[in-house]
C-alpha atoms as a PDB file:
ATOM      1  CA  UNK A   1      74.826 110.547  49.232  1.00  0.00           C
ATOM      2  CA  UNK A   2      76.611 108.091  46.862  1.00  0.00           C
ATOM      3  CA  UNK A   3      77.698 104.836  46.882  1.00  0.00           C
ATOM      4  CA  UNK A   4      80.620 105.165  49.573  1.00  0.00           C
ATOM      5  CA  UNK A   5      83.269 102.538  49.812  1.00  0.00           C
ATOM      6  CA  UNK A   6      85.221 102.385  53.098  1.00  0.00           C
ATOM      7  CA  UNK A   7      88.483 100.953  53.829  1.00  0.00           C
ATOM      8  CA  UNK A   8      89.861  99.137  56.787  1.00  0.00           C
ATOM      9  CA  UNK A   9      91.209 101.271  59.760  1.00  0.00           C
ATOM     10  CA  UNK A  10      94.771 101.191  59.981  1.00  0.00           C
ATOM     11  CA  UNK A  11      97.151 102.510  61.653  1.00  0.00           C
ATOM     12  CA  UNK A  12      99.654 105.548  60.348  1.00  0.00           C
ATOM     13  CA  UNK A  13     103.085 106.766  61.818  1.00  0.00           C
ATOM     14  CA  UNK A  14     104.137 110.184  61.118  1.00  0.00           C
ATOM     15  CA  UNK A  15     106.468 112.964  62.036  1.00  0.00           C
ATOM     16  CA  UNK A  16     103.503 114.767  63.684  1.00  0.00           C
ATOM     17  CA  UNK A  17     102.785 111.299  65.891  1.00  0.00           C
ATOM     18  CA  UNK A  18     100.582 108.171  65.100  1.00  0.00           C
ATOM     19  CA  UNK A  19      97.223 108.299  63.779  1.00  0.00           C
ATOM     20  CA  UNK A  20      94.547 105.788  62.327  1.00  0.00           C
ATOM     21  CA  UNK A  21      93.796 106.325  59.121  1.00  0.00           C
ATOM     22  CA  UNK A  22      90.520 105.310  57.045  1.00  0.00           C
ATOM     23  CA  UNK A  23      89.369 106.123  53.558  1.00  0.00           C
ATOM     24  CA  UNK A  24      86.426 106.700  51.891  1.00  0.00           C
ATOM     25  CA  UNK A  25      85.866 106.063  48.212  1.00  0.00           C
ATOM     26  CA  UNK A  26      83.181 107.914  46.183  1.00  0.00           C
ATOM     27  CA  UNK A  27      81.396 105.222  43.639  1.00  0.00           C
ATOM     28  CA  UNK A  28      80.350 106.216  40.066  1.00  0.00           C
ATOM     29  CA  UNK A  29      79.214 105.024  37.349  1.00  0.00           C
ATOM     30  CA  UNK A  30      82.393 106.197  35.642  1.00  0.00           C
ATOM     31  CA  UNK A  31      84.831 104.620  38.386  1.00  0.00           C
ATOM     32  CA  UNK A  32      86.703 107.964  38.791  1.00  0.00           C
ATOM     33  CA  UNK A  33      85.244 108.435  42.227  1.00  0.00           C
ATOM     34  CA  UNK A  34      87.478 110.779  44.166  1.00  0.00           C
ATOM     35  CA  UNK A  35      89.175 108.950  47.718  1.00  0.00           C
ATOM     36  CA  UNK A  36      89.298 110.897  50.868  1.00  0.00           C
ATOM     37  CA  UNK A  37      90.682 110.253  53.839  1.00  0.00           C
ATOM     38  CA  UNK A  38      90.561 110.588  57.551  1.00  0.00           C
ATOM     39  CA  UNK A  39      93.513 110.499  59.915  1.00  0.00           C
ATOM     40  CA  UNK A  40      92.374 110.402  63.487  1.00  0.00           C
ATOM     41  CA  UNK A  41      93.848 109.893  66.903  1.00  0.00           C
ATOM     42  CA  UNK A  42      92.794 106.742  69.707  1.00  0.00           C
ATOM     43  CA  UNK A  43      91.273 109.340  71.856  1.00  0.00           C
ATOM     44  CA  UNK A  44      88.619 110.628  69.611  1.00  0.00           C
ATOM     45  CA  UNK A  45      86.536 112.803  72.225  1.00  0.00           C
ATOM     46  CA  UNK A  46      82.599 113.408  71.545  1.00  0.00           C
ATOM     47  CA  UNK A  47      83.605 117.168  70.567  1.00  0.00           C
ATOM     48  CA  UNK A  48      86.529 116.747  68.632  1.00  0.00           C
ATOM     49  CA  UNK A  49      89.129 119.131  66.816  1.00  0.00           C
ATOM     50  CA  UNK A  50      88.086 118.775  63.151  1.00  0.00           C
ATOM     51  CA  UNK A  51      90.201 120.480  60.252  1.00  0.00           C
ATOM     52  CA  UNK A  52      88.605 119.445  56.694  1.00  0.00           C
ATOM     53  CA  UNK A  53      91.251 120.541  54.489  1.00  0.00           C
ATOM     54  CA  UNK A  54      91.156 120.025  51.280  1.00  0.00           C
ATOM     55  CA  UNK A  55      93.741 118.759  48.537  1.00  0.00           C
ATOM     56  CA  UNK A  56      96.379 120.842  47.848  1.00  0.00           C
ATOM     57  CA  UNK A  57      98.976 118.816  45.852  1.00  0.00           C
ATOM     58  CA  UNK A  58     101.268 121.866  45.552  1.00  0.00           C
ATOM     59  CA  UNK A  59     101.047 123.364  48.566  1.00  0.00           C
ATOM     60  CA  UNK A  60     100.920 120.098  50.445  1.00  0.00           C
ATOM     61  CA  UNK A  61     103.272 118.054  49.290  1.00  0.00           C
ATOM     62  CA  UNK A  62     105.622 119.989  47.136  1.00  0.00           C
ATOM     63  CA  UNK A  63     105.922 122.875  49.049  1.00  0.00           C
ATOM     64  CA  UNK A  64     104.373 125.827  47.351  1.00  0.00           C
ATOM     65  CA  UNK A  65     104.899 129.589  48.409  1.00  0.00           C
ATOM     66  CA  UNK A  66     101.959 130.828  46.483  1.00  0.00           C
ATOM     67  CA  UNK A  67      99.260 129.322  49.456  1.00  0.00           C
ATOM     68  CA  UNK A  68      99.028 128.852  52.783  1.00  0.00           C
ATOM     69  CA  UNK A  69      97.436 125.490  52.440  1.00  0.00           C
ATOM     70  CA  UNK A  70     100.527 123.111  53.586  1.00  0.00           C
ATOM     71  CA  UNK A  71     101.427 125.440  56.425  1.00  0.00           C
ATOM     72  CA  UNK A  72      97.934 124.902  57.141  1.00  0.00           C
ATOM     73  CA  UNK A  73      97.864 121.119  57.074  1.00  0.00           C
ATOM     74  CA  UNK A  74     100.950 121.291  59.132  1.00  0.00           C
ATOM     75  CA  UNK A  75      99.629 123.396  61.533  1.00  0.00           C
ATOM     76  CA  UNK A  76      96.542 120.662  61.631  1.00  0.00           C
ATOM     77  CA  UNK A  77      98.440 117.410  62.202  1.00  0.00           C
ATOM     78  CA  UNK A  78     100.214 118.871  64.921  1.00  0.00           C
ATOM     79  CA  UNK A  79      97.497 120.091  66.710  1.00  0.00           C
ATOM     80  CA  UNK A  80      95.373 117.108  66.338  1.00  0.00           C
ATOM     81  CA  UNK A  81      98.548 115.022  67.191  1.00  0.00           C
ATOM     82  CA  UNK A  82      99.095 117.214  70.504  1.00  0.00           C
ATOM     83  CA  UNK A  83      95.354 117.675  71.497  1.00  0.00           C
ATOM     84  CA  UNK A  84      93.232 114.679  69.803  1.00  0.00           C
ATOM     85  CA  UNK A  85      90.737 115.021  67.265  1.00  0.00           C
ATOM     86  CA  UNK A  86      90.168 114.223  63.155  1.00  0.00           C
ATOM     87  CA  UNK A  87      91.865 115.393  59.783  1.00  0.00           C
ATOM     88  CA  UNK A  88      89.397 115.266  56.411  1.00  0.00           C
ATOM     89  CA  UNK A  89      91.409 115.117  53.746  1.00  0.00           C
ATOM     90  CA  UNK A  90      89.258 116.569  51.213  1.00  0.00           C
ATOM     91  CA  UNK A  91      90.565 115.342  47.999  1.00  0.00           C
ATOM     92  CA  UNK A  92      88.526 118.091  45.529  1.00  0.00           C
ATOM     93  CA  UNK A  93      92.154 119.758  44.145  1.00  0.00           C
ATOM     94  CA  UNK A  94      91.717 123.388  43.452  1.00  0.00           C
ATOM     95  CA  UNK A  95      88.736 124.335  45.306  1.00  0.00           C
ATOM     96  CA  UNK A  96      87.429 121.377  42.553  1.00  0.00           C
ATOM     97  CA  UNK A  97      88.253 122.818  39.769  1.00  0.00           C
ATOM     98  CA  UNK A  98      91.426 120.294  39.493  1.00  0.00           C
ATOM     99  CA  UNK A  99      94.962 119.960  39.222  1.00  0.00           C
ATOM    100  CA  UNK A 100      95.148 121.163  35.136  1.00  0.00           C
ATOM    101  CA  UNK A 101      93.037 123.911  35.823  1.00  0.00           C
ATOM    102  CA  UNK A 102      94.480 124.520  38.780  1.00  0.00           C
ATOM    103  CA  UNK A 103      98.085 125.161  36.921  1.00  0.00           C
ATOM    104  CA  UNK A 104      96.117 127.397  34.310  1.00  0.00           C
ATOM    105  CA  UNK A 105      94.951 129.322  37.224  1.00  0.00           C
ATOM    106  CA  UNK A 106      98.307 129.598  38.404  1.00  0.00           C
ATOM    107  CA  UNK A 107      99.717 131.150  34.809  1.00  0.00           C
ATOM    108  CA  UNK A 108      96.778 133.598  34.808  1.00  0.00           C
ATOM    109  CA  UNK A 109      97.389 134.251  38.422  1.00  0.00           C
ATOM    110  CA  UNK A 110     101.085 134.984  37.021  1.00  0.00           C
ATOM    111  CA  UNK A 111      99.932 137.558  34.579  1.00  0.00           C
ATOM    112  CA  UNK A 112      98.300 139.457  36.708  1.00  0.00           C
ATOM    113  CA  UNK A 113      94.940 137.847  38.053  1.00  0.00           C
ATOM    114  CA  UNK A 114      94.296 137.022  41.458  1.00  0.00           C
ATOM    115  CA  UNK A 115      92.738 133.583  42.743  1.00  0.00           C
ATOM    116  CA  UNK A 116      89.262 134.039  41.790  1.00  0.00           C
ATOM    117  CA  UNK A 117      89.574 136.010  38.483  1.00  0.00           C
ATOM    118  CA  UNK A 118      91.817 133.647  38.030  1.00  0.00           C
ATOM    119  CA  UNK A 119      88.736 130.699  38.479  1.00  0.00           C
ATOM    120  CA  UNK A 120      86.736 133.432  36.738  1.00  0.00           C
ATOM    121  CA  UNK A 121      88.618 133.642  33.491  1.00  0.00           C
ATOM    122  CA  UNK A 122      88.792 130.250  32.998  1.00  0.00           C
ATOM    123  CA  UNK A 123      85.031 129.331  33.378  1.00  0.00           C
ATOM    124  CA  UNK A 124      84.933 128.493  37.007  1.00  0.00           C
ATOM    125  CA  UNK A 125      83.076 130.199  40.678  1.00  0.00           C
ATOM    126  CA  UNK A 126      85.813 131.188  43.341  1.00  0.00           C
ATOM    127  CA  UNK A 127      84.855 128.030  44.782  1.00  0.00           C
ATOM    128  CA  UNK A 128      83.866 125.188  43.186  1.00  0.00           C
ATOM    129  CA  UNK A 129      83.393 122.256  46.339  1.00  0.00           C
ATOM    130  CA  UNK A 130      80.701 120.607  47.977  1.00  0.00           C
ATOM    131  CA  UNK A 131      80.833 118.805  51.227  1.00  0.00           C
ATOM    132  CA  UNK A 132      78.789 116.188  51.414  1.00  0.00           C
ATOM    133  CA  UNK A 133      81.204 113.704  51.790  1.00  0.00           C
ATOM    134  CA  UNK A 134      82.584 115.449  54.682  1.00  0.00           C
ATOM    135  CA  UNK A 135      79.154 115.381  56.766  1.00  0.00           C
ATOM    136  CA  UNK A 136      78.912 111.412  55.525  1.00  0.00           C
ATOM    137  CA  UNK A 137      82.916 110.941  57.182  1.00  0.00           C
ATOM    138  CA  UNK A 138      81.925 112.799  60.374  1.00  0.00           C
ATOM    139  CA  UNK A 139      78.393 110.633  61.083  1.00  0.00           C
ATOM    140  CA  UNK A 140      80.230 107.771  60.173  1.00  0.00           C
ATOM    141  CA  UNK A 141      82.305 108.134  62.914  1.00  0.00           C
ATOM    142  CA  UNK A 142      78.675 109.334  65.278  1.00  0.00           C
ATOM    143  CA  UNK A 143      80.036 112.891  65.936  1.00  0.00           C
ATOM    144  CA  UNK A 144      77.789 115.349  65.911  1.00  0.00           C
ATOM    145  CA  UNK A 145      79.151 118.668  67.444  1.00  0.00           C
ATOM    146  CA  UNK A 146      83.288 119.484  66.630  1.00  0.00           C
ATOM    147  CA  UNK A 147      85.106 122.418  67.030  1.00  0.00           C
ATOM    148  CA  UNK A 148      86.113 123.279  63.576  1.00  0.00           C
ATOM    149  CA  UNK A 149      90.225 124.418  62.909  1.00  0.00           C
ATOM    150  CA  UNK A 150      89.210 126.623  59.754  1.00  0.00           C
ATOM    151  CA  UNK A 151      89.481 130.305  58.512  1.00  0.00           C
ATOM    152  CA  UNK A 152      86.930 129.487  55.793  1.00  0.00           C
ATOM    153  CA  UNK A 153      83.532 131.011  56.919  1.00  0.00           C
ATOM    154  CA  UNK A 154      81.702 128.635  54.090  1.00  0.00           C
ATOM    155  CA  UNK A 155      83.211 124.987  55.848  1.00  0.00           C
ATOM    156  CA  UNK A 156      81.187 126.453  58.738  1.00  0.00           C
ATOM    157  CA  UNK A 157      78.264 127.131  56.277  1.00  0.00           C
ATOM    158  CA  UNK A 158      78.544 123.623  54.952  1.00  0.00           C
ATOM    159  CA  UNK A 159      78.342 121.616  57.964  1.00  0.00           C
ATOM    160  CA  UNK A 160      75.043 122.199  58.327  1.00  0.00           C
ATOM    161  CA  UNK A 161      73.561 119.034  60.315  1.00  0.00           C
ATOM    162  CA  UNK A 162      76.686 119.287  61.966  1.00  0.00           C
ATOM    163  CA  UNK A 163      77.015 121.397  65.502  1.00  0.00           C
ATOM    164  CA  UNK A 164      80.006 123.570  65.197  1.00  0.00           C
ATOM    165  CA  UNK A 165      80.333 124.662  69.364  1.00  0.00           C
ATOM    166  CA  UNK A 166      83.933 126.413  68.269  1.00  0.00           C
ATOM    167  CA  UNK A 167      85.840 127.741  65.484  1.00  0.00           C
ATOM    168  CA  UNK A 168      89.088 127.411  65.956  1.00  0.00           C
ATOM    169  CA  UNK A 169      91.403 129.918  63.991  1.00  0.00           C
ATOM    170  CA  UNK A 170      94.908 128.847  61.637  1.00  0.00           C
ATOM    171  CA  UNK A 171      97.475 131.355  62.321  1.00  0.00           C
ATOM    172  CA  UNK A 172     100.273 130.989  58.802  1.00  0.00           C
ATOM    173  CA  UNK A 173     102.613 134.381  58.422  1.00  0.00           C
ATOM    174  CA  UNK A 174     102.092 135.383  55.428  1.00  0.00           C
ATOM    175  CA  UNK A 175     105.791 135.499  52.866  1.00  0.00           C
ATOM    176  CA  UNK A 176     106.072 137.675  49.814  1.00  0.00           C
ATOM    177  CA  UNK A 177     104.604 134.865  47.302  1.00  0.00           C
ATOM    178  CA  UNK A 178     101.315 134.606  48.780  1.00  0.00           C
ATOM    179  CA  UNK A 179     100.296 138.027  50.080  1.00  0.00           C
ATOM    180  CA  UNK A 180      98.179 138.909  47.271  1.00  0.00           C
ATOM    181  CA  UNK A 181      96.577 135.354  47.788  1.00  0.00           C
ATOM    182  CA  UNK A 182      95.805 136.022  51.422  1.00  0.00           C
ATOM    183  CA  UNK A 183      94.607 139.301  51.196  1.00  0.00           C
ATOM    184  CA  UNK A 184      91.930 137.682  48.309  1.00  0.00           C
ATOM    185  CA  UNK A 185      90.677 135.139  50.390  1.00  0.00           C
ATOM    186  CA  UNK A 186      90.115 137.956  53.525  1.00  0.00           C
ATOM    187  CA  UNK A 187      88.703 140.404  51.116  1.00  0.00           C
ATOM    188  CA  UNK A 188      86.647 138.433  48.114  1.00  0.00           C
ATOM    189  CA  UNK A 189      86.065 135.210  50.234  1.00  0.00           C
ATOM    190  CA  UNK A 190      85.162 136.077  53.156  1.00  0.00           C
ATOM    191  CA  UNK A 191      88.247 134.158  55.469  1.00  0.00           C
ATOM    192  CA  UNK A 192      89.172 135.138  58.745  1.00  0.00           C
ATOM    193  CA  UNK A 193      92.743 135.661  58.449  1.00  0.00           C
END
């Protein structure tokens, strides 16, 4: 693993209820290491509810119809606020392909393409993350066995030194923008939805 810096923990009020929060920046030569966080509540059990969910500027904090991925997060922080556990924001935009190509994907997804011709056409796999930043976050804090809130069979495939004991499913209705999306990720990805 990189160079890791790691912030302070601090606390973080929110509609969903009060977390801690703690970040972890990526070092590079370059100093454009990417900064991911992880919100967390006091009663962190040794088998905690885990969702890694990864950046989705559009769909997380502007609202987007054309994912699931804010309805996701949402669905996350109140779960985690309810029941206890961790939240990894993953901050690799765009399964990592980034927030420019992301957009392009977008206008090729609005000409026709789906989500991973989309990635296709412009040079890119379906999915373009790693996670070994996530396994770093979750030893840093010593767990070793979570149950993981995901539909995405490859987070489970990722994980590896990690004991998943549970997969725990994210139940979004699906509206008329994101359908095709959806049905893409079930069929071509491989999510349970």
């Amino acid at each position: 693993m990189k160079n890791i810096e790691i912030s302070q923990i601090a606390t973080l009020p929110t509609k969903y209820g009060t977390f801690k929060i703690q970040a972890f920046k990526e070092i590079t030569d370059c100093n454009d290491g990417k900064e991911h966080l992880a919100l967390f509540s006091d009663d962190l059990s040794d088998m905690p509810i885990v969702r890694v969910h990864s950046e989705c500027l559009t769909g997380d904090a502007l609202g987007s119809l054309k994912c699931d991925c804010g309805e996701q997060l949402h669905f996350a922080l109140e779960l985690i606020a309810k029941e206890g556990g961790m939240l990894i924001y993953h901050r690799q935009e765009g399964r990592n392909i980034g927030l420019l190509n992301k957009v392009n994907a977008y206008a090729l997804q609005d000409k026709g393409y789906n989500t991973v011709e989309a990635n296709h056409q412009l040079g890119f796999s379906a999915d373009e993350r790693t996670y070994e930043i996530v396994e770093y976050i979750l030893k840093h804090f010593n767990i070793s066995k979570l149950k993981l809130l995901t539909n995405n069979p490859r987070k489970i495939e990722s994980l590896g030194s990690i004991e998943i004991v549970e997969r725990l499913p994210i139940r979004i209705k699906p509206n008329p923008y994101n359908e095709k999306y959806l049905k893409t990720k079930k069929d071509e990805l491989g999510h349970f939805l």
